[in-house]
Protein backbone atom coordinates (compact mmCIF):
# COMPACT_ATOMS: atom_id res chain seq x y z
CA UNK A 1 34.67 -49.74 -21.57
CA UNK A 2 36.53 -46.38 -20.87
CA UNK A 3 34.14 -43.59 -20.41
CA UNK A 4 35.59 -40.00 -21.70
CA UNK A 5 34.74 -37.13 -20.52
CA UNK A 6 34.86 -34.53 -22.82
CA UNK A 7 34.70 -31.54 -20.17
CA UNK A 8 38.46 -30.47 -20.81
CA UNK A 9 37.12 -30.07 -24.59
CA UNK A 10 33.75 -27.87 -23.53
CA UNK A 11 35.97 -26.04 -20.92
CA UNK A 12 38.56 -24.99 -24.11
CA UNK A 13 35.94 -24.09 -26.50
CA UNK A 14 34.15 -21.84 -23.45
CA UNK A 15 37.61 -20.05 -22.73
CA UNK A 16 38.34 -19.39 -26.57
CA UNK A 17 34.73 -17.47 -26.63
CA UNK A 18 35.57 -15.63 -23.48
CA UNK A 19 38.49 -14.47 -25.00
CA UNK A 20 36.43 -13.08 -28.24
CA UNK A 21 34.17 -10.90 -26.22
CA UNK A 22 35.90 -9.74 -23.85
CA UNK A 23 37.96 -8.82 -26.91
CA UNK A 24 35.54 -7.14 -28.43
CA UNK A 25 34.12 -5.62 -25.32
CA UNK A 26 37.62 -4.29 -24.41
CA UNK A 27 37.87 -3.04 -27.68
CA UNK A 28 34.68 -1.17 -28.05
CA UNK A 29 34.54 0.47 -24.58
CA UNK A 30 37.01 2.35 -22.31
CA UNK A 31 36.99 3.32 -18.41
CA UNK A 32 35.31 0.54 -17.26
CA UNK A 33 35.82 -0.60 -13.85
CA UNK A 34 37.74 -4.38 -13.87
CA UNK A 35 38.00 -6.93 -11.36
CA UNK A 36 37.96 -10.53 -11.68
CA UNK A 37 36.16 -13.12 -9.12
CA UNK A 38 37.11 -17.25 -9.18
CA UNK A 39 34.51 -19.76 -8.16
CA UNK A 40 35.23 -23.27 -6.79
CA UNK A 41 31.39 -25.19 -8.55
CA UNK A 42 30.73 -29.03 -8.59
CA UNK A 43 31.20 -31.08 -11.67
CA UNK A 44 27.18 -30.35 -12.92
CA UNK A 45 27.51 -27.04 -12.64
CA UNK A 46 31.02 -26.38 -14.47
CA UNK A 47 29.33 -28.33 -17.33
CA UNK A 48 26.23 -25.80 -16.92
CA UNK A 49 28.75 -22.74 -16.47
CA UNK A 50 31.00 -23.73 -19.51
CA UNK A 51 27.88 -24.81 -21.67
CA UNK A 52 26.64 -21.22 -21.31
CA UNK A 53 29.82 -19.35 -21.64
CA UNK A 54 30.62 -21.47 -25.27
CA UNK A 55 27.25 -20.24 -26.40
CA UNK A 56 27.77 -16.38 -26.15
CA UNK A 57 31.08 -15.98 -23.14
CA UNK A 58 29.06 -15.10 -20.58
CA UNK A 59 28.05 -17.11 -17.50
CA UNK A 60 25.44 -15.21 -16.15
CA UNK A 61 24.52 -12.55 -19.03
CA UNK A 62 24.51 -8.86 -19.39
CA UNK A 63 23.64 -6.45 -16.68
CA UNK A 64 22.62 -3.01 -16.09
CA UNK A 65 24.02 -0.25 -13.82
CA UNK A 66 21.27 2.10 -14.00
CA UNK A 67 21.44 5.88 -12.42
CA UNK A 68 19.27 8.67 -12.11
CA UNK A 69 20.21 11.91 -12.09
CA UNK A 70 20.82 12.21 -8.38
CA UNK A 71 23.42 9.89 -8.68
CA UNK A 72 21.06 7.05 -6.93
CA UNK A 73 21.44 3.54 -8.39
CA UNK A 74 19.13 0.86 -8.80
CA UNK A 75 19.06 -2.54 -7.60
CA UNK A 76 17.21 -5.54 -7.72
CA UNK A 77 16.18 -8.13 -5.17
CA UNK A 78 17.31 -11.44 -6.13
CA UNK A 79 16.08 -13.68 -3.93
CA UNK A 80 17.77 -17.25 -5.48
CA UNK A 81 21.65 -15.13 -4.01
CA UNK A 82 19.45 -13.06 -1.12
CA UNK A 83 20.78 -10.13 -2.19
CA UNK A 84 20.83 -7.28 -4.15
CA UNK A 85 22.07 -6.99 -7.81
CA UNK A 86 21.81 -4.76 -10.77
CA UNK A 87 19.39 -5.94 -13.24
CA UNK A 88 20.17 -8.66 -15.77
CA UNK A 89 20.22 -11.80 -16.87
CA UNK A 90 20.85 -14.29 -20.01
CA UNK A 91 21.15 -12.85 -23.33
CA UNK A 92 18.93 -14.65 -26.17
CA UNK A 93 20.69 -15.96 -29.22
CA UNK A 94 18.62 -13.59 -31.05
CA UNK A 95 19.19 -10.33 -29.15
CA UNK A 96 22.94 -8.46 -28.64
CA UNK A 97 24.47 -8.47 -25.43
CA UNK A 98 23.23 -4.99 -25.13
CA UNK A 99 19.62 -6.02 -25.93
CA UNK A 100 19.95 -8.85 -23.61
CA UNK A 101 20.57 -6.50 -20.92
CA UNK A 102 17.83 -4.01 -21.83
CA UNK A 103 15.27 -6.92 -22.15
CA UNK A 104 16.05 -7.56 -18.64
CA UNK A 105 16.41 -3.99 -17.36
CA UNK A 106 12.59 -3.53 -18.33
CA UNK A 107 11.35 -7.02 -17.25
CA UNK A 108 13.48 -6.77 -13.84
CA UNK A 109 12.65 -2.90 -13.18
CA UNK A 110 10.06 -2.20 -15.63
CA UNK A 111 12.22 1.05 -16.97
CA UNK A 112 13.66 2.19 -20.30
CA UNK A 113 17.60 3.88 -20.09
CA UNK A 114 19.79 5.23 -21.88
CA UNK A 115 23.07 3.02 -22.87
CA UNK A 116 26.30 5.31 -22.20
CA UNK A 117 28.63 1.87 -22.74
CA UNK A 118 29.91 -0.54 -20.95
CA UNK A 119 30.85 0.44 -16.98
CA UNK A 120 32.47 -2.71 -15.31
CA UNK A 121 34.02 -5.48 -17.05
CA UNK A 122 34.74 -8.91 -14.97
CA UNK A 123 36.40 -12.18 -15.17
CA UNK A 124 34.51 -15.14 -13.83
CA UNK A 125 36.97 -18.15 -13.34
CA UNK A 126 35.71 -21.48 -12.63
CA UNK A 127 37.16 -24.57 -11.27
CA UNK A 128 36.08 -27.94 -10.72
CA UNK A 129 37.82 -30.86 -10.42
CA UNK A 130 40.97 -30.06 -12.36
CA UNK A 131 39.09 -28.09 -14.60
CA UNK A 132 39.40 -24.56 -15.26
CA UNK A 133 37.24 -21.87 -17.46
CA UNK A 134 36.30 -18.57 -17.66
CA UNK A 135 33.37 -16.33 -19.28
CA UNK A 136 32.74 -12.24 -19.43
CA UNK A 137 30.46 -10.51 -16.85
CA UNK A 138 29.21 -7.27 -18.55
CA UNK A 139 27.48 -4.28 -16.82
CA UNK A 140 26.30 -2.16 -18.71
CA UNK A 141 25.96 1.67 -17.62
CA UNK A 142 22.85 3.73 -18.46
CA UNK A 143 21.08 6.51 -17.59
CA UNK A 144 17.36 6.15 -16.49
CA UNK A 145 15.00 7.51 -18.78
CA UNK A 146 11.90 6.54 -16.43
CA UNK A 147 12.50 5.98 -12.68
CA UNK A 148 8.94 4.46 -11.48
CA UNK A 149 9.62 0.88 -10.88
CA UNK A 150 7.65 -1.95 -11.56
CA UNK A 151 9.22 -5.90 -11.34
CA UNK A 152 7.46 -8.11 -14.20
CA UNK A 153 9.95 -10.77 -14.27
CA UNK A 154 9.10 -13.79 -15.89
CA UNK A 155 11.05 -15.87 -13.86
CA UNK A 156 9.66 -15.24 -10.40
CA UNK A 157 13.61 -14.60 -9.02
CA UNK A 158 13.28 -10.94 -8.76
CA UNK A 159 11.42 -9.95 -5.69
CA UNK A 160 11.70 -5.64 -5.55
CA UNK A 161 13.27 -2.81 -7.34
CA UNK A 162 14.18 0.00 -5.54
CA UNK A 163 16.73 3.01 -5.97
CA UNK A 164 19.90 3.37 -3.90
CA UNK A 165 21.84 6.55 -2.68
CA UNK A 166 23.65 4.10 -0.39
CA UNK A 167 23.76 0.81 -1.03
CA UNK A 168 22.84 -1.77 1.33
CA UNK A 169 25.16 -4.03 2.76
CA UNK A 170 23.79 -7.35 1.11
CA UNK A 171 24.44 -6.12 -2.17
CA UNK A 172 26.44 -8.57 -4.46
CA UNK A 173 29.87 -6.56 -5.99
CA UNK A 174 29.18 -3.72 -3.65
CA UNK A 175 32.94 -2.13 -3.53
CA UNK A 176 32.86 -2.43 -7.40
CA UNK A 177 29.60 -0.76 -7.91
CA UNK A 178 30.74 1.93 -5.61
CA UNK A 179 34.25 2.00 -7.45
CA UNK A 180 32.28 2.90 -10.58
CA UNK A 181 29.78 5.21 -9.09
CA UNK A 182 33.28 7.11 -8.03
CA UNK A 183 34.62 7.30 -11.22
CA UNK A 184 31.79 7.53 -13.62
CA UNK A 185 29.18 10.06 -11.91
């Protein structure tokens, strides 16, 4: 008995939703900062990667880049990637990208913001034994409405929230957060 394995099928239908929001992202948003990472991931987690990307065409959800008005940003201690990140996470099937993102902003961070738009659009590639797909990172910019920090995440994977004038060394997409930070403030 031949066994198929339909991951060239999930890894189309992932790529075709990419391609609708970051459409419709492109669409509705201008001077965003772009860049595009590629990830080599095993078999299981392709299948994981692809799975979440047909669902809504992101991999890892919608972030936040959140300032204050001193042009400090905030960041998040991650501690499954040991680093810092902005705030974010997976978007419900009930909730907007941008919802999504503010969900997570207040469980991460424990602060409202204001949404200005979208301020860095990325390309996630995957590959994995022959296979290729791709999904949408959005990061959404806003401007803190509250700045008094308080981490109430559900998930136990965020570890401290703190604000940044300089970012630290550790922190995950550093020279594009600082790219942005450049152009937008």
């Amino acid at each position: 008995m031949t066994v198929v394995d339909n991951l060239w099928y999930l890894a189309d239908e992932a790529d075709q939703r990419a391609e609708q929001t970051y459409h419709r992202l492109a669409s509705d948003h201008e001077n965003y900062v772009e860049y595009e990472r590629t990830r080599s991931v095993s078999r299981s987690r392709f299948r994981t990667v692809a799975d979440r990307i047909r669902e809504n065409g992101l991999p890892y959800g919608a972030h936040t880049l959140v300032y204050r008005d001193s042009g400090d940003l905030l960041l998040v201690r991650h501690e499954g990637v040991d680093m810092w990140v902005v705030p974010g996470g997976e978007v419900q099937a009930d909730e907007s990208l941008r919802e999504g993102a503010r969900r997570e902003l207040r469980e991460e961070a424990g602060i409202d913001a204001a949404y200005d738009g979208v301020g860095i659009l990325a390309r996630v590639n995957f590959r994995s034994d022959g296979h290729r797909a791709w999904g949408v990172l959005p990061v959404f910019a806003a401007r803190a409405e509250s700045t008094d920090l308080e981490v109430r995440d559900p998930d136990g994977e965020i570890s401290d929230a703190r604000w940044f004038g300089d970012l630290p060394e550790d922190t995950r997409d550093r020279a594009e957060l600082l790219r942005w930070r450049e152009q937008a403030l």
